[in-house]
C-alpha atoms as a PDB file:
ATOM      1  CA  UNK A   1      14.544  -8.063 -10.653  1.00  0.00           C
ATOM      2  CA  UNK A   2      15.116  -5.150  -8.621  1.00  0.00           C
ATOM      3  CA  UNK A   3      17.879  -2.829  -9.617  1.00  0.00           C
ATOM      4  CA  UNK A   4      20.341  -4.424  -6.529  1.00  0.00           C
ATOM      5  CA  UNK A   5      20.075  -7.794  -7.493  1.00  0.00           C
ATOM      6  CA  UNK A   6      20.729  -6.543 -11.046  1.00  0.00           C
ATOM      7  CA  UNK A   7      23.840  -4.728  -9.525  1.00  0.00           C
ATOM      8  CA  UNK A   8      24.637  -7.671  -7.258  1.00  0.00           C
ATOM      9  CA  UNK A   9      24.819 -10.056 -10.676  1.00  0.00           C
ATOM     10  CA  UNK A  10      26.899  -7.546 -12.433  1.00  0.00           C
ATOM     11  CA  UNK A  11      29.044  -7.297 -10.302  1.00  0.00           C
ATOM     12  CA  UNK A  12      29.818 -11.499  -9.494  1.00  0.00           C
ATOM     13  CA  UNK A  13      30.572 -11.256 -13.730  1.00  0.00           C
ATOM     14  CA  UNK A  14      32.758  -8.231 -13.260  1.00  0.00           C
ATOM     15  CA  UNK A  15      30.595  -6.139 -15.013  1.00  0.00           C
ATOM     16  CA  UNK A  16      30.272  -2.394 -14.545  1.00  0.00           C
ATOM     17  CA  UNK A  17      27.241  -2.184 -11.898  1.00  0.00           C
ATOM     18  CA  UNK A  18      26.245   1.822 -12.850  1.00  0.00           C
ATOM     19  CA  UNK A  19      23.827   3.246 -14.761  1.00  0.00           C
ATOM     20  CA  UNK A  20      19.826   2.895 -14.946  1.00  0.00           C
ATOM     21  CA  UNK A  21      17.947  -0.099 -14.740  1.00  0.00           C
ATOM     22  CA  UNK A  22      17.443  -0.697 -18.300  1.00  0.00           C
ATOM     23  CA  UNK A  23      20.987  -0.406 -19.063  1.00  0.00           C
ATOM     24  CA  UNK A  24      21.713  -2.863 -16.243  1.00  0.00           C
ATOM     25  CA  UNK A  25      19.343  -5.497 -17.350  1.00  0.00           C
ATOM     26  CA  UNK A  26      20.927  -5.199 -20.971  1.00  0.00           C
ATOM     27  CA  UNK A  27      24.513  -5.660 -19.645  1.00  0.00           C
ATOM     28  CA  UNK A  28      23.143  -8.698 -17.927  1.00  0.00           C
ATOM     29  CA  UNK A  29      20.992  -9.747 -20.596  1.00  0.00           C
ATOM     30  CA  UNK A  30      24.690  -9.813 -23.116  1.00  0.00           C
ATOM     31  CA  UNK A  31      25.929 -11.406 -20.052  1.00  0.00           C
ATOM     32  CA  UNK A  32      23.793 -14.485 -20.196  1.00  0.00           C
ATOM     33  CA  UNK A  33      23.641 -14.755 -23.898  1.00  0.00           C
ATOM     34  CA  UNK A  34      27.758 -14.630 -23.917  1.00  0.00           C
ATOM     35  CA  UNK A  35      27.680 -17.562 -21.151  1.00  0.00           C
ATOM     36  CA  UNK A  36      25.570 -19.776 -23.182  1.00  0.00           C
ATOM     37  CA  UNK A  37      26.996 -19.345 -26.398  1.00  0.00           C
ATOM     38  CA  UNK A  38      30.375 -20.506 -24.368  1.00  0.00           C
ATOM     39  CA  UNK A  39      28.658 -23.287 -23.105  1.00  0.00           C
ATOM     40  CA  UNK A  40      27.184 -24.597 -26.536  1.00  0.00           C
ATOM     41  CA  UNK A  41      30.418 -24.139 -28.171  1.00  0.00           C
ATOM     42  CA  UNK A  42      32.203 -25.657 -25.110  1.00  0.00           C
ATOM     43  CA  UNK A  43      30.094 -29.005 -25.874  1.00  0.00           C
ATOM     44  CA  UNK A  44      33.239 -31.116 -25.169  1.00  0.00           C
ATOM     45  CA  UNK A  45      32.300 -31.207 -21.449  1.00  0.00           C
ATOM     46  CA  UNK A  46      29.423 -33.623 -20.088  1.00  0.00           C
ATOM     47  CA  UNK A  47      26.402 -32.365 -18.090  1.00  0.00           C
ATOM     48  CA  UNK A  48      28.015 -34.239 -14.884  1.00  0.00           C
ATOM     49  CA  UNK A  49      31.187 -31.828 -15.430  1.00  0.00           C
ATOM     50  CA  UNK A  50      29.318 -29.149 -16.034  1.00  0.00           C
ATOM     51  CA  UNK A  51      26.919 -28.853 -13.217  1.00  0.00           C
ATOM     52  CA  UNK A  52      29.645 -29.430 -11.223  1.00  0.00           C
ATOM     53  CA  UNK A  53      31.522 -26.682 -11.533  1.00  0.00           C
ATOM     54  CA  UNK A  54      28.089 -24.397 -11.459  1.00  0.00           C
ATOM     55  CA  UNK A  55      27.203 -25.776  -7.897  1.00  0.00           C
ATOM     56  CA  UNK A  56      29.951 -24.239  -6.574  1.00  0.00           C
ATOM     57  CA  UNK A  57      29.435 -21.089  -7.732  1.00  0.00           C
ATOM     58  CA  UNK A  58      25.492 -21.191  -6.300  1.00  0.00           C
ATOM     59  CA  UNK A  59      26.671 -21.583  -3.113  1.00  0.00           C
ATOM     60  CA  UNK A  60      29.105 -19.004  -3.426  1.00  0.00           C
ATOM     61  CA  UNK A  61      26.568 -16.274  -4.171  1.00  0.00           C
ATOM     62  CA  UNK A  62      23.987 -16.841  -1.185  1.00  0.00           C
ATOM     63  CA  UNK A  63      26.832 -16.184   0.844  1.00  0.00           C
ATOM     64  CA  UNK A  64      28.154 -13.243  -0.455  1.00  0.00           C
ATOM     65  CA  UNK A  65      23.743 -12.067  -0.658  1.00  0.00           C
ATOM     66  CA  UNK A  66      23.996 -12.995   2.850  1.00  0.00           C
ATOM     67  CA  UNK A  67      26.304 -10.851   4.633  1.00  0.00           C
ATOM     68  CA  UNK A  68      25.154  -7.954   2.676  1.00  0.00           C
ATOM     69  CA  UNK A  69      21.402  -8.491   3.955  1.00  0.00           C
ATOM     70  CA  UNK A  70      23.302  -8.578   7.296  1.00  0.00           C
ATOM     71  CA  UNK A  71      24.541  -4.907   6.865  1.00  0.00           C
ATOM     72  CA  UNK A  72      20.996  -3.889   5.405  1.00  0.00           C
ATOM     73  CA  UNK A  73      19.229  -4.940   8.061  1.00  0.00           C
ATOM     74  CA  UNK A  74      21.858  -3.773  10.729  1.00  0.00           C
ATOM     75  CA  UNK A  75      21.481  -0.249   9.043  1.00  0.00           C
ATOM     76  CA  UNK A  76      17.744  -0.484   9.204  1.00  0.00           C
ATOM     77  CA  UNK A  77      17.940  -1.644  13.201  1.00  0.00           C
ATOM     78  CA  UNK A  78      20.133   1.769  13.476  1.00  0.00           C
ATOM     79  CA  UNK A  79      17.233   3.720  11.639  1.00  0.00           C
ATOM     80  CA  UNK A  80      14.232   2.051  12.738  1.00  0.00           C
ATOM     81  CA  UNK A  81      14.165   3.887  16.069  1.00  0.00           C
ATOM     82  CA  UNK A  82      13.780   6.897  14.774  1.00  0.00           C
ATOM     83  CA  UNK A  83      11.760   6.381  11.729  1.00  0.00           C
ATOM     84  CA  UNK A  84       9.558   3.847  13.815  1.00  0.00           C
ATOM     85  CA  UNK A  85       8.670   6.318  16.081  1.00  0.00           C
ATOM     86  CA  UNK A  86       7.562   8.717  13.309  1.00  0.00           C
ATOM     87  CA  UNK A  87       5.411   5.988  11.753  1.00  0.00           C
ATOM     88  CA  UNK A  88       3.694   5.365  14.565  1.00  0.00           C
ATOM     89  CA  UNK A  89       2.450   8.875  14.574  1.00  0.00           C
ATOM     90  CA  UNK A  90       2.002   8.675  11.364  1.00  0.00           C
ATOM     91  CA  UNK A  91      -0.717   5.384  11.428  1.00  0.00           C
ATOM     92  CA  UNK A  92      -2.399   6.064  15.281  1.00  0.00           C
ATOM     93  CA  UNK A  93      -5.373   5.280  14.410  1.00  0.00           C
ATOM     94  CA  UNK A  94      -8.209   7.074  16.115  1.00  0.00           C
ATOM     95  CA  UNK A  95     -11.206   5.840  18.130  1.00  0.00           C
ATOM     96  CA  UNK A  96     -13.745   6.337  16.175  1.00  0.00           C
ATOM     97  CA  UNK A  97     -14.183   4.927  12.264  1.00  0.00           C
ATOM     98  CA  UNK A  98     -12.312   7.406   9.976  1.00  0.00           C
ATOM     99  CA  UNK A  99     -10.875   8.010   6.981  1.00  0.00           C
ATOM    100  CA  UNK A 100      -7.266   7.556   6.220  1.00  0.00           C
ATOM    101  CA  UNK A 101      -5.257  10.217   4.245  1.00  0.00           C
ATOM    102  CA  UNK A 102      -1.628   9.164   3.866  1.00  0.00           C
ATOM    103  CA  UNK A 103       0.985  12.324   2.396  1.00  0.00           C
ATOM    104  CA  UNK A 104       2.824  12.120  -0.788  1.00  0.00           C
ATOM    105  CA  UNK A 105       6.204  14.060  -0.816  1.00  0.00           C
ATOM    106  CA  UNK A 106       6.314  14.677  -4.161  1.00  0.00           C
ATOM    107  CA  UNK A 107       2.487  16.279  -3.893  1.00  0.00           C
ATOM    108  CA  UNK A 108       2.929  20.086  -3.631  1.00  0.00           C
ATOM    109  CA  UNK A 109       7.053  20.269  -3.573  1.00  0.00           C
ATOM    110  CA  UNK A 110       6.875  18.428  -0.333  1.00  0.00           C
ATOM    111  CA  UNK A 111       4.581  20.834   1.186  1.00  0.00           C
ATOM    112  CA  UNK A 112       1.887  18.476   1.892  1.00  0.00           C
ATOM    113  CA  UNK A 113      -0.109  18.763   5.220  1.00  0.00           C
ATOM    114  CA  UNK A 114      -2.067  16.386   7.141  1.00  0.00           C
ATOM    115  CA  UNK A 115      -4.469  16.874   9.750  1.00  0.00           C
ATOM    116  CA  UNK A 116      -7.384  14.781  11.719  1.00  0.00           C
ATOM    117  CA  UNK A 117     -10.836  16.522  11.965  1.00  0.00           C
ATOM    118  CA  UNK A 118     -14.151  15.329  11.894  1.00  0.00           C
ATOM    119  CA  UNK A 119     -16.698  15.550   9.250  1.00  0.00           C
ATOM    120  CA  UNK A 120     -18.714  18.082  11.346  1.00  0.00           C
ATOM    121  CA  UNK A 121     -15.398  20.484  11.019  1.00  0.00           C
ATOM    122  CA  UNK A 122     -14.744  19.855   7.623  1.00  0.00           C
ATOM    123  CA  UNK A 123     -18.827  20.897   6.928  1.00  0.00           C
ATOM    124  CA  UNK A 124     -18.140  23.627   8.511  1.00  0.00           C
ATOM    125  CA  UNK A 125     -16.236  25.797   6.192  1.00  0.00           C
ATOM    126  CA  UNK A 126     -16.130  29.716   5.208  1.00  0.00           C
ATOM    127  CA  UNK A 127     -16.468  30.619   1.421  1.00  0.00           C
ATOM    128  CA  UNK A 128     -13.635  33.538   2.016  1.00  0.00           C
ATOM    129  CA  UNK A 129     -11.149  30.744   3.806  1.00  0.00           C
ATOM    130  CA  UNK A 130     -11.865  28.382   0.580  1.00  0.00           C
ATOM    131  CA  UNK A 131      -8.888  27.794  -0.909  1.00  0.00           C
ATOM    132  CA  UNK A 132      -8.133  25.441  -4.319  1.00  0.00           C
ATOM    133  CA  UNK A 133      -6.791  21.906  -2.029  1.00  0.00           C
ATOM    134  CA  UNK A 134      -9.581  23.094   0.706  1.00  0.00           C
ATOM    135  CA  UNK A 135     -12.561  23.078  -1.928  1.00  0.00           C
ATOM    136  CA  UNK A 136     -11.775  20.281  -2.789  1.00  0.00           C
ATOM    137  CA  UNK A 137     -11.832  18.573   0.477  1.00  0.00           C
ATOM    138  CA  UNK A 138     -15.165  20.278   1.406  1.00  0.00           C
ATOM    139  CA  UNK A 139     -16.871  18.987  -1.447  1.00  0.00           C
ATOM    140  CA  UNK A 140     -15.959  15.304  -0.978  1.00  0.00           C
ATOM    141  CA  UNK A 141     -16.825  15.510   2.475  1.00  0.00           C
ATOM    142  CA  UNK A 142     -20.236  17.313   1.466  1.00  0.00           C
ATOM    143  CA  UNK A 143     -21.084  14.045  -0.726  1.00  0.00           C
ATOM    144  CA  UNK A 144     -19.995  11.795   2.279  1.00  0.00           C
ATOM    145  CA  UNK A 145     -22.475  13.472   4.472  1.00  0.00           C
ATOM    146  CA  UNK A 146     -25.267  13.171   1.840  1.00  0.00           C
ATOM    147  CA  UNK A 147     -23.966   9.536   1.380  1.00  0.00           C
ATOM    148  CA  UNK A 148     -24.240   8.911   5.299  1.00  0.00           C
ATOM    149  CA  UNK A 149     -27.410  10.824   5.495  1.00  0.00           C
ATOM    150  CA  UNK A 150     -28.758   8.502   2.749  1.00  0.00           C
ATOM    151  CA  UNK A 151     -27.894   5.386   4.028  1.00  0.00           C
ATOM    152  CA  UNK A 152     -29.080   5.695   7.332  1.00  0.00           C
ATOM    153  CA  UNK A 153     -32.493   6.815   5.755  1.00  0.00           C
ATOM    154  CA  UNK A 154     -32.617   4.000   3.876  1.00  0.00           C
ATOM    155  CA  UNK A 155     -31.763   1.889   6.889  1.00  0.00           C
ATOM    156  CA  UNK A 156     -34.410   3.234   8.793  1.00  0.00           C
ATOM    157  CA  UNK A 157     -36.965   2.734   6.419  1.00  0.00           C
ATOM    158  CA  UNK A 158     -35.386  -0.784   6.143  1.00  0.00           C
ATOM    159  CA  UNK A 159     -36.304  -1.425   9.391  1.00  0.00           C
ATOM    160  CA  UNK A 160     -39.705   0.345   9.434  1.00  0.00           C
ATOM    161  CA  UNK A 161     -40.423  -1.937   6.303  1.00  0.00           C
ATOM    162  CA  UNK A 162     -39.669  -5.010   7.707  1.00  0.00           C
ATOM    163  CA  UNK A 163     -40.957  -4.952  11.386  1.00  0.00           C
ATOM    164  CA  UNK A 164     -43.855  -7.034  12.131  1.00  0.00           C
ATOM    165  CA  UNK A 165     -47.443  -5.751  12.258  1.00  0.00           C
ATOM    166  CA  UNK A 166     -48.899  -4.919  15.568  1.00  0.00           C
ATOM    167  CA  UNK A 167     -52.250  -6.978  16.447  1.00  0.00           C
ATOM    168  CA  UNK A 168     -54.961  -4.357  17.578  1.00  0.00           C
ATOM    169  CA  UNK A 169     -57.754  -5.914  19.868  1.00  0.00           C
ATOM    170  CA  UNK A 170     -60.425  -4.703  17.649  1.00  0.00           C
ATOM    171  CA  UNK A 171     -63.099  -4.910  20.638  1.00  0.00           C
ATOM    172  CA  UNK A 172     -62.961  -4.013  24.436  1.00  0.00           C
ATOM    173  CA  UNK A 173     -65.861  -4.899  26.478  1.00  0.00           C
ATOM    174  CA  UNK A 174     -67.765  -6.038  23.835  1.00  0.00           C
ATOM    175  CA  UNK A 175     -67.732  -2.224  21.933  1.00  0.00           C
ATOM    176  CA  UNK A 176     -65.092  -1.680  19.211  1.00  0.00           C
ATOM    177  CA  UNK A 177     -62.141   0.365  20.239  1.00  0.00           C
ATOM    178  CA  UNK A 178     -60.872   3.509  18.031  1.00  0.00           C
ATOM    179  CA  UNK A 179     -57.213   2.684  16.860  1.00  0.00           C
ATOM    180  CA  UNK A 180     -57.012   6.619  17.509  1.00  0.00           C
END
């Protein structure tokens, strides 16, 4: 359960809703163990009686869920404007194929950058410019290059392997021909 719902069933047992999620799934936890020790030792009641009075209180809840997901979502309409707008600047997607780098905030205090260049740009570094996050760039795209390079070698070999053999007319006019 996410730490809402946990809050959201806290608070329907009027139940203090703070704190971190492990304390809120232990309050709950005591919760439910306190509500069926009431029902086995209220055994006087029949099942009929008893589910009953729990339908009710089913209903009840989606209800309450409901108009709260109603302000959630009319909160998110207000933000989504604005924050849709950044996303989409955030996953444009170029023409060509490419390489996705998405930021973490938390990477650098926050100071993480992100740009789009091509492989030919990031080959094309300076050893006095090389910085610690840079080297590290440059190398992986060094390997990708090699790893390109590879597989198109291998793919034109591929294709060089695999092509059908040429028949030579091994005599013109009667006198053999040079294949040279």
């Amino acid at each position: 359960m996410s730490v809402s719902d946990l809050r959201n069933e806290l608070a329907l047992r009027n139940i203090d809703s703070k704190g971190l999620k492990a304390q809120l799934q232990s309050r709950l936890q005591t919760a439910l163990d306190d509500e069926k020790a009431k029902e086995n030792a209220g055994g006087d009641k029949t099942d009929d009686d008893t589910r009953a009075e729990q339908t009710p209180t089913k209903t009840a809840t989606p209800a309450a869920g409901s108009t709260h997901q109603e302000k959630e979502k009319d909160d998110s309409k207000q933000l989504s404007e604005k924050d849709r707008r950044r996303l989409e600047r955030l996953y444009r997607l170029g023409d060509r194929p490419s390489i996705l780098v998405h930021p973490n905030k938390a990477a650098r205090g926050g100071r993480f950058d992100c740009h789009r260049v091509s492989l030919h740009t990031l080959l094309d570094y300076r050893t006095d410019e090389m910085k610690e996050p840079n080297f590290e760039v440059a190398l992986f795209a060094e390997q990708f290059h090699e790893m390109m390079q590879r597989d198109c070698a291998f793919n034109i070999f591929k294709a060089i392997y695999n092509a059908p053999e040429k028949e030579h007319k091994t005599e013109q006019n009667g006198k053999y021909a040079s294949f040279w």
